[in-house]
PDB file of N, CA and C in Angstrom:
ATOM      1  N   UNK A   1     127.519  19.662  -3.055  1.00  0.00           N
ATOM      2  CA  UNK A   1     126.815  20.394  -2.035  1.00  0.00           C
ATOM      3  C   UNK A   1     126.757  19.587  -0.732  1.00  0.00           C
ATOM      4  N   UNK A   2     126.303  18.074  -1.195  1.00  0.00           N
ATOM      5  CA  UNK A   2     126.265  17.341   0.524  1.00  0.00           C
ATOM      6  C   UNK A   2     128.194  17.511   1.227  1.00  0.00           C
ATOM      7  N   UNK A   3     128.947  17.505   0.550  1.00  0.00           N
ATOM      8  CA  UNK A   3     130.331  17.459   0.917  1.00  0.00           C
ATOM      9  C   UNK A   3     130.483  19.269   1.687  1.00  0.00           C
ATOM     10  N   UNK A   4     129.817  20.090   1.313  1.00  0.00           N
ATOM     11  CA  UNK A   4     130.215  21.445   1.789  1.00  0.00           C
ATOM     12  C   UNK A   4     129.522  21.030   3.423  1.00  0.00           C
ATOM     13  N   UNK A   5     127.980  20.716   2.654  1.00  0.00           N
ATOM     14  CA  UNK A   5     126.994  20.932   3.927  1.00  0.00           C
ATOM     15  C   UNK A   5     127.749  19.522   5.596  1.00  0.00           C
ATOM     16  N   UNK A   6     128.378  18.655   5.343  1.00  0.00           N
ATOM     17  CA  UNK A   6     128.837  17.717   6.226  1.00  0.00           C
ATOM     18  C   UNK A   6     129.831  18.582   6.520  1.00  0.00           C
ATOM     19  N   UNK A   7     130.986  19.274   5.653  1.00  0.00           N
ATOM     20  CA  UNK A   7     132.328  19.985   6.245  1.00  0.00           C
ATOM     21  C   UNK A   7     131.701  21.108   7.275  1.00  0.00           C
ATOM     22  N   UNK A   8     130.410  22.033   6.810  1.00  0.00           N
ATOM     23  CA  UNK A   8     129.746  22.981   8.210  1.00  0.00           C
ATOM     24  C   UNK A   8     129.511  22.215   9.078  1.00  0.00           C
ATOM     25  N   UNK A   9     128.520  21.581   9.146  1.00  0.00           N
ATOM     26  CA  UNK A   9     128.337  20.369  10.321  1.00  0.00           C
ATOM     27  C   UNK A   9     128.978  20.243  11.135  1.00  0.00           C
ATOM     28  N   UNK A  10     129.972  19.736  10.442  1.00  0.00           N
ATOM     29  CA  UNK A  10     131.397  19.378  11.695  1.00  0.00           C
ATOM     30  C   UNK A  10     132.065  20.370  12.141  1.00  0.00           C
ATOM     31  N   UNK A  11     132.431  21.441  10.909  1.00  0.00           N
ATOM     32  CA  UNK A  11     133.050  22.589  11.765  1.00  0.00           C
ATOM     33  C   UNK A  11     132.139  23.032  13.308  1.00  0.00           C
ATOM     34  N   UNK A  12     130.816  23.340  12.690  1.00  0.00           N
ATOM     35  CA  UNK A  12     129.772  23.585  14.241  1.00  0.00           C
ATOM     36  C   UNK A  12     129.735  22.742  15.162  1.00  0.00           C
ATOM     37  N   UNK A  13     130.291  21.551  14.857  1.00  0.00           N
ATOM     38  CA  UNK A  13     129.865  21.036  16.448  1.00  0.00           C
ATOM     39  C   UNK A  13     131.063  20.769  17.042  1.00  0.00           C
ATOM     40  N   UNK A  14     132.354  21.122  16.460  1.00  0.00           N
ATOM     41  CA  UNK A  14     133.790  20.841  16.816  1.00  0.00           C
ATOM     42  C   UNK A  14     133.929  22.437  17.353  1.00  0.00           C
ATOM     43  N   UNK A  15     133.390  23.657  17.071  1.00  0.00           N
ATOM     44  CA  UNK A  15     134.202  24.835  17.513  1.00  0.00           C
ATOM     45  C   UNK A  15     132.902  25.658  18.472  1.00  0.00           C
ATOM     46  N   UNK A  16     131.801  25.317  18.201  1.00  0.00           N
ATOM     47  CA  UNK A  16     130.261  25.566  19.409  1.00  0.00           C
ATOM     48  C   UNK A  16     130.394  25.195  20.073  1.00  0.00           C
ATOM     49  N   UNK A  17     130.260  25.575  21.322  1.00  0.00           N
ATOM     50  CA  UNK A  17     129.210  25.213  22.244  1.00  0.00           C
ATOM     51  C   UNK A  17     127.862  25.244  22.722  1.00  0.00           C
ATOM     52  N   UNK A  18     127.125  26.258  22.172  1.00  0.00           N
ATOM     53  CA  UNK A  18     125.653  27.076  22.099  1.00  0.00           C
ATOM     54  C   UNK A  18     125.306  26.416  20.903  1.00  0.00           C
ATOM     55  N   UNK A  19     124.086  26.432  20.657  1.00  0.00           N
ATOM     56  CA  UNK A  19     123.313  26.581  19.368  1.00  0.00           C
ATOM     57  C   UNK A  19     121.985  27.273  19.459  1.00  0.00           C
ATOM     58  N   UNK A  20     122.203  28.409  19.784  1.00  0.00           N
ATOM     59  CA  UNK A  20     120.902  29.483  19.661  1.00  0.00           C
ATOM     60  C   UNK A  20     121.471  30.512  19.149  1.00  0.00           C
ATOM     61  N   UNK A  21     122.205  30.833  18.164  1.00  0.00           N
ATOM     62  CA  UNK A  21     122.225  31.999  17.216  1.00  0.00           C
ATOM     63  C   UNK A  21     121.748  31.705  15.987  1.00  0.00           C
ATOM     64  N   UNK A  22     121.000  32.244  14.937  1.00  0.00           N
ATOM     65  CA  UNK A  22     120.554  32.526  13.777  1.00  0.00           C
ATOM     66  C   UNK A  22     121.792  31.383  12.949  1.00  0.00           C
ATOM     67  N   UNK A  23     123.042  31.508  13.271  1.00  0.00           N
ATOM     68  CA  UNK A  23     124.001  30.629  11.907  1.00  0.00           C
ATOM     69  C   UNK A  23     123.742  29.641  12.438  1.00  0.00           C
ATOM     70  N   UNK A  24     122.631  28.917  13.832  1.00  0.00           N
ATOM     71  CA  UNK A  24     122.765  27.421  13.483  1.00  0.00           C
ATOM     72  C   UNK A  24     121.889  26.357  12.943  1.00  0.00           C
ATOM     73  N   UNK A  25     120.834  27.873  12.208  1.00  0.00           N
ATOM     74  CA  UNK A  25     120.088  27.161  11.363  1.00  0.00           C
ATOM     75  C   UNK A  25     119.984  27.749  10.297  1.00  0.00           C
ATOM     76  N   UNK A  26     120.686  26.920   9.221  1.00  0.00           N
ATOM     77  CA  UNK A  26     120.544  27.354   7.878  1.00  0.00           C
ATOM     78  C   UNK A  26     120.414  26.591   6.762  1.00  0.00           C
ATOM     79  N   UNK A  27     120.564  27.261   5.628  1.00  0.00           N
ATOM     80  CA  UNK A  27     119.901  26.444   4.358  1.00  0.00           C
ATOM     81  C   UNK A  27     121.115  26.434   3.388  1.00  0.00           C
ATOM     82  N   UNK A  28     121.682  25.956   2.965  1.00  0.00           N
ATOM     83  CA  UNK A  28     122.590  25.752   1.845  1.00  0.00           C
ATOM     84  C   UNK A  28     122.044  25.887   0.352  1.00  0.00           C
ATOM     85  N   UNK A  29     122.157  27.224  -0.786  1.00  0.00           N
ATOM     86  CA  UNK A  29     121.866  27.092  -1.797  1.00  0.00           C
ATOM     87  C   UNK A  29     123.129  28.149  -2.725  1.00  0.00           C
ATOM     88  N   UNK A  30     122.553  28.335  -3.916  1.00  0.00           N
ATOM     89  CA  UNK A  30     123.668  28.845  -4.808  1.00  0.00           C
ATOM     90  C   UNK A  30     123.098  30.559  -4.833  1.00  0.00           C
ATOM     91  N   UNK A  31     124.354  31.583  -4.311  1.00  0.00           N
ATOM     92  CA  UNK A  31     123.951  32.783  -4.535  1.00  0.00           C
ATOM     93  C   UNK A  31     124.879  33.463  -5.406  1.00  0.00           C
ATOM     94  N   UNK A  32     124.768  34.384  -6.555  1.00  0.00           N
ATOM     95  CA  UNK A  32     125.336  34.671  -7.693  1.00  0.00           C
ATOM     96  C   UNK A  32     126.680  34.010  -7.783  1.00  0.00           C
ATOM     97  N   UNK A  33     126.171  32.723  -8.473  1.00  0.00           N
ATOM     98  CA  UNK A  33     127.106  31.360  -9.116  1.00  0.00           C
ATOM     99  C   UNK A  33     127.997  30.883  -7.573  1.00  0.00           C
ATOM    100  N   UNK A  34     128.079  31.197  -6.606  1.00  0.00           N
ATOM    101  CA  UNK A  34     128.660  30.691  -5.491  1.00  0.00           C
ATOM    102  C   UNK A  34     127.533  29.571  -3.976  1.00  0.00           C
ATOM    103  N   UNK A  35     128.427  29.109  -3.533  1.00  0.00           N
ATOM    104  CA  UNK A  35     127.519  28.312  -2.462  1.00  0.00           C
ATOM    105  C   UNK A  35     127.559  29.361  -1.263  1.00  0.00           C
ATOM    106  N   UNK A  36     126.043  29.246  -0.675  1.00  0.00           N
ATOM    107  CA  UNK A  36     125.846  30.418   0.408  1.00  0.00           C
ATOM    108  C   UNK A  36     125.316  29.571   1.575  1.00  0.00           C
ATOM    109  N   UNK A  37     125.792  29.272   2.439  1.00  0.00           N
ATOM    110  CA  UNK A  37     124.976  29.396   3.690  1.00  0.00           C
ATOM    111  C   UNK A  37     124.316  30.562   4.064  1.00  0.00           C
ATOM    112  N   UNK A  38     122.701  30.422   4.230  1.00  0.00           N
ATOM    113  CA  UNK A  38     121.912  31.093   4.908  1.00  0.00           C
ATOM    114  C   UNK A  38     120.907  31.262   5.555  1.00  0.00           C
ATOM    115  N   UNK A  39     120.912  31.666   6.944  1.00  0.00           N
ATOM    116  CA  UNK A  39     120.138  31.235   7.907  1.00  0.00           C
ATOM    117  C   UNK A  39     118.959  31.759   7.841  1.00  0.00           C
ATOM    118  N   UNK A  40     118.208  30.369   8.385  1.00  0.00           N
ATOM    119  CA  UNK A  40     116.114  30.526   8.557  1.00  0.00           C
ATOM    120  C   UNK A  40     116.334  32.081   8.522  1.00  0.00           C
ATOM    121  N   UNK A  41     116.072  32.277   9.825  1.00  0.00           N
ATOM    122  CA  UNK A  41     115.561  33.830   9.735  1.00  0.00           C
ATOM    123  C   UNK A  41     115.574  35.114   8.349  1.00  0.00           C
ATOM    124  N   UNK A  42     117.032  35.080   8.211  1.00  0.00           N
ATOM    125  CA  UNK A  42     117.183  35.804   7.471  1.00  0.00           C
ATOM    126  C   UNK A  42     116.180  35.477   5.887  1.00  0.00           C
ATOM    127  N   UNK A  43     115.818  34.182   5.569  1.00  0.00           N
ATOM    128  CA  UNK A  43     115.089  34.137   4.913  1.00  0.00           C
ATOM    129  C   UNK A  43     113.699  34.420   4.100  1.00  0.00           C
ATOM    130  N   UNK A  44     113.553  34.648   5.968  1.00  0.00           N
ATOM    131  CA  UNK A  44     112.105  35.092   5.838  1.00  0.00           C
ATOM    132  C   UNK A  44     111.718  36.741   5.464  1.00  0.00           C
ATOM    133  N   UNK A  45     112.539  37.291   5.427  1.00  0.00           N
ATOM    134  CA  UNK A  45     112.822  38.904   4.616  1.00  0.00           C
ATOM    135  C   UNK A  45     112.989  38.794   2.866  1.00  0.00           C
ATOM    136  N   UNK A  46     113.113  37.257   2.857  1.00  0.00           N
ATOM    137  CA  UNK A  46     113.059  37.175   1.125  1.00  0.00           C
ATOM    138  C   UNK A  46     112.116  36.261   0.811  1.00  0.00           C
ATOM    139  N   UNK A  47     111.013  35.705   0.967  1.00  0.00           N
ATOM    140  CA  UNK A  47     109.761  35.236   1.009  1.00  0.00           C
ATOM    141  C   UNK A  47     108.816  35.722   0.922  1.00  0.00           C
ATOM    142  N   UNK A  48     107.440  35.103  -0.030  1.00  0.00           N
ATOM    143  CA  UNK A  48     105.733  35.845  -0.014  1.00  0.00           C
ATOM    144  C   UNK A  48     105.915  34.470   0.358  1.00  0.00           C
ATOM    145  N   UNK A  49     105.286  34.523   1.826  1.00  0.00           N
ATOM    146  CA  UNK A  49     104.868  33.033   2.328  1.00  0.00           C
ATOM    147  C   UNK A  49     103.309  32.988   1.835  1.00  0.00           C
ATOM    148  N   UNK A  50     102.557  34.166   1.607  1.00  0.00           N
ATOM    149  CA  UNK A  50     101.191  34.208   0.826  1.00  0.00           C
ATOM    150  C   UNK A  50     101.355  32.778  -0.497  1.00  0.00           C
ATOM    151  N   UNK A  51     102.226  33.058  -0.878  1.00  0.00           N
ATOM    152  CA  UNK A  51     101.913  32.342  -2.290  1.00  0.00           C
ATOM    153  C   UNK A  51     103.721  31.603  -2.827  1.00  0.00           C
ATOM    154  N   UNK A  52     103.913  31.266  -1.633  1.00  0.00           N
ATOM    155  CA  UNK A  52     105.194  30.518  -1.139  1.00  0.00           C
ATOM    156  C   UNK A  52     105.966  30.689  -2.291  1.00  0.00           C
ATOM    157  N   UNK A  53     106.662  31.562  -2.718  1.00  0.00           N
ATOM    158  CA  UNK A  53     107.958  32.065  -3.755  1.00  0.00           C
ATOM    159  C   UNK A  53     108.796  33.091  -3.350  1.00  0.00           C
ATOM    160  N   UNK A  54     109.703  33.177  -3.697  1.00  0.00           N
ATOM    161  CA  UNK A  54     110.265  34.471  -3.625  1.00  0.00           C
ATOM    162  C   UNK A  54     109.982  35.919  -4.174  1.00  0.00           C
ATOM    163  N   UNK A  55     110.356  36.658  -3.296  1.00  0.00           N
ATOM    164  CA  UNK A  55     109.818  38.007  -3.096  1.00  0.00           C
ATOM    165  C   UNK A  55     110.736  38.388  -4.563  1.00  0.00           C
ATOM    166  N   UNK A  56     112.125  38.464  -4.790  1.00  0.00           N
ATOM    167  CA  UNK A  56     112.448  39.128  -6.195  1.00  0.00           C
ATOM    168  C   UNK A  56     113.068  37.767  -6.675  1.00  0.00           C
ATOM    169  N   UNK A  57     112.425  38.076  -7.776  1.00  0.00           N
ATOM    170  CA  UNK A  57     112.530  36.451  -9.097  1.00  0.00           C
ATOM    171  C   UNK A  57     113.646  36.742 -10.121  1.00  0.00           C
ATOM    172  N   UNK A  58     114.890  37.142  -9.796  1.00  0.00           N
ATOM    173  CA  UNK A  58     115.654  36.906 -10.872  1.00  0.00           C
ATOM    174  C   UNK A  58     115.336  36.443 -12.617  1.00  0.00           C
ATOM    175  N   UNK A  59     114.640  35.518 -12.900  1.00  0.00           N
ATOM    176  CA  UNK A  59     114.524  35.234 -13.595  1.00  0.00           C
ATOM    177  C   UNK A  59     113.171  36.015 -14.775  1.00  0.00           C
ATOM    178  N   UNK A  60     113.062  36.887 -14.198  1.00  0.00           N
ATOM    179  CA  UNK A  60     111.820  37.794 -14.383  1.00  0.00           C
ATOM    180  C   UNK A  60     112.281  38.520 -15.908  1.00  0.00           C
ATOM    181  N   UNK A  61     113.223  39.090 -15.068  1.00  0.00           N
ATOM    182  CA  UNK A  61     114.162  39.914 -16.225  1.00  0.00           C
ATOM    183  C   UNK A  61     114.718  39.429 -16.905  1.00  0.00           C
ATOM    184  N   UNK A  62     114.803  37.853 -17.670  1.00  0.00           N
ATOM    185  CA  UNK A  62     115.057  37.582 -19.000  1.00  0.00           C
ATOM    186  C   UNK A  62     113.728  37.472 -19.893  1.00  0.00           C
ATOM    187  N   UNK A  63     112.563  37.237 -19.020  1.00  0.00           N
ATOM    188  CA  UNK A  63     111.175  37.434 -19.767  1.00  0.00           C
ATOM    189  C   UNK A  63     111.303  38.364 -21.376  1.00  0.00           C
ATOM    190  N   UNK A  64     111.843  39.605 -21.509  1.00  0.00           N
ATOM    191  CA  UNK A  64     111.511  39.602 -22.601  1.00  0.00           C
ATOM    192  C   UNK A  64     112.468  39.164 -24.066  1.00  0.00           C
ATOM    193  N   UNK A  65     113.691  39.000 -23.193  1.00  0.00           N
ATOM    194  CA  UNK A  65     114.405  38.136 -24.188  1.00  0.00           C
ATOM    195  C   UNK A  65     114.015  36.247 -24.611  1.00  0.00           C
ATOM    196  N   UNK A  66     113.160  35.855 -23.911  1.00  0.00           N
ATOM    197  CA  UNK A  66     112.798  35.055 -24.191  1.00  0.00           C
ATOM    198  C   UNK A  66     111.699  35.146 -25.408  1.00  0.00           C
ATOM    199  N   UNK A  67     111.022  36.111 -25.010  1.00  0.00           N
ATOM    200  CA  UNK A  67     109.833  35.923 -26.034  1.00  0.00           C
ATOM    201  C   UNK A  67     110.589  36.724 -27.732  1.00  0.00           C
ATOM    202  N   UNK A  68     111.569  37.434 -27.339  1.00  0.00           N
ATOM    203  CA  UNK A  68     112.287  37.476 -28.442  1.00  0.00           C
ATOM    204  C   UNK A  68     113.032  36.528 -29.451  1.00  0.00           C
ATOM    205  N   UNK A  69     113.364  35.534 -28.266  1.00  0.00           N
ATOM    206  CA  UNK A  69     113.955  34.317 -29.076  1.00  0.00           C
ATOM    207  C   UNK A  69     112.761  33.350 -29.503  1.00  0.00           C
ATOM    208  N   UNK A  70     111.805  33.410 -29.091  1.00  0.00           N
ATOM    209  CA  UNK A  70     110.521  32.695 -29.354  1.00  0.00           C
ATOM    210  C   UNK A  70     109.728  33.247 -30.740  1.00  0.00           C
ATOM    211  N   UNK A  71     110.165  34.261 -31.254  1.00  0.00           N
ATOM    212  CA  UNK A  71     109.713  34.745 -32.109  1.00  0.00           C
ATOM    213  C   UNK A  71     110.792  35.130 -33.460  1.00  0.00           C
ATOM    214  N   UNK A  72     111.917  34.437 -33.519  1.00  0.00           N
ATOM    215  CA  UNK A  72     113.388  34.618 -33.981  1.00  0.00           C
ATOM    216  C   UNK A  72     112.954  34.749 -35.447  1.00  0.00           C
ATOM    217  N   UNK A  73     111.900  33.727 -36.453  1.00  0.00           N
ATOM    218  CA  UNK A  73     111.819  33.756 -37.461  1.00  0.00           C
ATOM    219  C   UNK A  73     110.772  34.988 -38.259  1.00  0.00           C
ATOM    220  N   UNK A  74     109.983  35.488 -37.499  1.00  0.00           N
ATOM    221  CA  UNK A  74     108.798  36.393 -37.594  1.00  0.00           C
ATOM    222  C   UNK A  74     109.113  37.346 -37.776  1.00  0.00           C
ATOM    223  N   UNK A  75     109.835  37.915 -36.740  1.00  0.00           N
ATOM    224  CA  UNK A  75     110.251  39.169 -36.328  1.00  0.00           C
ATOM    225  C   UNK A  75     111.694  39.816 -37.224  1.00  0.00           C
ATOM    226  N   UNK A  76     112.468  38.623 -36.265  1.00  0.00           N
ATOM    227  CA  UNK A  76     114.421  39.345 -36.396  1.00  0.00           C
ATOM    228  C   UNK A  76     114.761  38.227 -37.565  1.00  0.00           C
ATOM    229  N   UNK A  77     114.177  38.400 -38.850  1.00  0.00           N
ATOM    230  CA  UNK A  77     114.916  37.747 -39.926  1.00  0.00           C
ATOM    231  C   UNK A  77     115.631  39.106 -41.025  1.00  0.00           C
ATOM    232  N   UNK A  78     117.029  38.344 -41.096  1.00  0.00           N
ATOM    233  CA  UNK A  78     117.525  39.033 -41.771  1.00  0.00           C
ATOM    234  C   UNK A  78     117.115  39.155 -43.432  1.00  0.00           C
ATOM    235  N   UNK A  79     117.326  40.011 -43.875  1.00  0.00           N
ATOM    236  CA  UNK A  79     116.629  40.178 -45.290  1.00  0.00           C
ATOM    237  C   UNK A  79     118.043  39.782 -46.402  1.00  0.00           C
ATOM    238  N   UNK A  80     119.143  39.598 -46.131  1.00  0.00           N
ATOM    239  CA  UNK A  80     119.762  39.415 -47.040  1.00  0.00           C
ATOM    240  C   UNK A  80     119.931  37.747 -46.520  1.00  0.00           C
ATOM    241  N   UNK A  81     120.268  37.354 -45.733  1.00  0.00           N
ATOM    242  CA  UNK A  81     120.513  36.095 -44.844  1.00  0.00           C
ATOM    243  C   UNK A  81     120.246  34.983 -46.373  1.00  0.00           C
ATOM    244  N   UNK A  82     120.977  33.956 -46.641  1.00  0.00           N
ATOM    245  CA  UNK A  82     120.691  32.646 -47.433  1.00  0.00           C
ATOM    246  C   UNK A  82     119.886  31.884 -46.815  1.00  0.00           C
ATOM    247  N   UNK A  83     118.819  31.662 -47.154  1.00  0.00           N
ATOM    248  CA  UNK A  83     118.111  30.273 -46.462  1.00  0.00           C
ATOM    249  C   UNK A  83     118.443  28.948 -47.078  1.00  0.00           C
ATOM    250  N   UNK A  84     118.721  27.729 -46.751  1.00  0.00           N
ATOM    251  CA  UNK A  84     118.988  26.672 -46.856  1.00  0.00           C
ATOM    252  C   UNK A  84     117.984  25.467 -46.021  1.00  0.00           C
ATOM    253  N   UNK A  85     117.601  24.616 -46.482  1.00  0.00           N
ATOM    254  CA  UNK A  85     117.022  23.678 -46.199  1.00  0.00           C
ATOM    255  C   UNK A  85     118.248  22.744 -45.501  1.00  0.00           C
ATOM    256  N   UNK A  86     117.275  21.807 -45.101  1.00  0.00           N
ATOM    257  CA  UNK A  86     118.596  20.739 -44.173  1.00  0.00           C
ATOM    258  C   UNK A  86     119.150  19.773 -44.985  1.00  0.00           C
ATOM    259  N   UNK A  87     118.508  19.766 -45.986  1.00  0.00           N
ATOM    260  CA  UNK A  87     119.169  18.407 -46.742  1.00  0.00           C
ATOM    261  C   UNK A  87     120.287  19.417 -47.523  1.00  0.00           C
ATOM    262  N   UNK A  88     120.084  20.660 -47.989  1.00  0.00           N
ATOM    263  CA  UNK A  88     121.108  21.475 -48.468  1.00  0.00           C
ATOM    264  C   UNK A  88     122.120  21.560 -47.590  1.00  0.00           C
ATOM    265  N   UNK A  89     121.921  21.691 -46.717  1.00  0.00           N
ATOM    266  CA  UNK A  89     123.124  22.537 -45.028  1.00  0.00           C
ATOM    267  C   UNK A  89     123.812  21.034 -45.655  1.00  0.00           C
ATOM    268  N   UNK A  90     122.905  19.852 -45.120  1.00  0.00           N
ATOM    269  CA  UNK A  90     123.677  18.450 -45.372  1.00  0.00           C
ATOM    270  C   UNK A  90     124.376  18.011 -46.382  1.00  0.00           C
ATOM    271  N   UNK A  91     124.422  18.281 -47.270  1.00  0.00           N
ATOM    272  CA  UNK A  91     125.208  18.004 -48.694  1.00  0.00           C
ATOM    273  C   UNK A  91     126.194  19.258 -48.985  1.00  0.00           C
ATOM    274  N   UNK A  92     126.206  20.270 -48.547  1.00  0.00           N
ATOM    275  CA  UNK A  92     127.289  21.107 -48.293  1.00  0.00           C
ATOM    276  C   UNK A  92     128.058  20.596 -47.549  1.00  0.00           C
ATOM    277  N   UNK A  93     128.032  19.859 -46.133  1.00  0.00           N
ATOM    278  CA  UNK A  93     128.958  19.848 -45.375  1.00  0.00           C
ATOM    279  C   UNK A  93     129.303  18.657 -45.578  1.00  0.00           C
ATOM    280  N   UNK A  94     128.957  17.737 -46.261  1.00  0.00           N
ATOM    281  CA  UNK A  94     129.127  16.731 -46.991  1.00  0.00           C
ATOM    282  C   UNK A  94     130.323  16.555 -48.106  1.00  0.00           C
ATOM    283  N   UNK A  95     129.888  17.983 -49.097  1.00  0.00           N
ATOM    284  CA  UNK A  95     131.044  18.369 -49.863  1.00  0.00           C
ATOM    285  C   UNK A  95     132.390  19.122 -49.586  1.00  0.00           C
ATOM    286  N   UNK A  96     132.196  19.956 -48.139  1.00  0.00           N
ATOM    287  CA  UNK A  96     133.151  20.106 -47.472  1.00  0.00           C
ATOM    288  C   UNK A  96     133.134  22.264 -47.851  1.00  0.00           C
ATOM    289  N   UNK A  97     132.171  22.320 -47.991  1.00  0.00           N
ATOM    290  CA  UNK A  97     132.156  23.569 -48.907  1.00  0.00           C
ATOM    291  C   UNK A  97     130.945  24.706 -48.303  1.00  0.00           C
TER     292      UNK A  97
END
């Protein structure tokens, strides 16, 4: 990321002359798996500066698969499934079998 953010840098001050538009202040982070430059302003349309987070939390919507995996043995056990202890798992793979 510091290697992207020095290559903008230089591009801006080698091909500007101005620096009062919105792209010459920005923030460097990751937007769906890619690197994004994006400027202050525009930021502030994705902010609760109330309670300093972001306005939509991505991460919201794995909430209930989490508590699904949090509950893996309770809930989603299979009824035919073999149970094995670890010293069993271990002496199986031990025997190669």
């Amino acid at each position: 990321m510091a290697a992207k953010t020095v290559e903008w840098f230089v591009e801006k001050m080698m091909n500007e002359t101005t620096f009062n538009t919105p792209n010459t202040a920005v923030t460097l982070g990751i937007v769906r798996r890619q690197y994004r430059f994006t400027p202050v302003q525009e930021l502030k349309l994705y902010t609760d500066f109330e309670h300093r987070i972001p306005c939509q939390q991505w991460w919201l919507n794995m909430r209930p698969l989490l508590r699904i995996l949090a509950k893996h043995e309770s809930t989603y056990v299979d009824e035919n499934a073999i149970e094995l202890t670890v010293e069993e798992a271990q002496s199986d793979a031990i025997q190669g079998g």
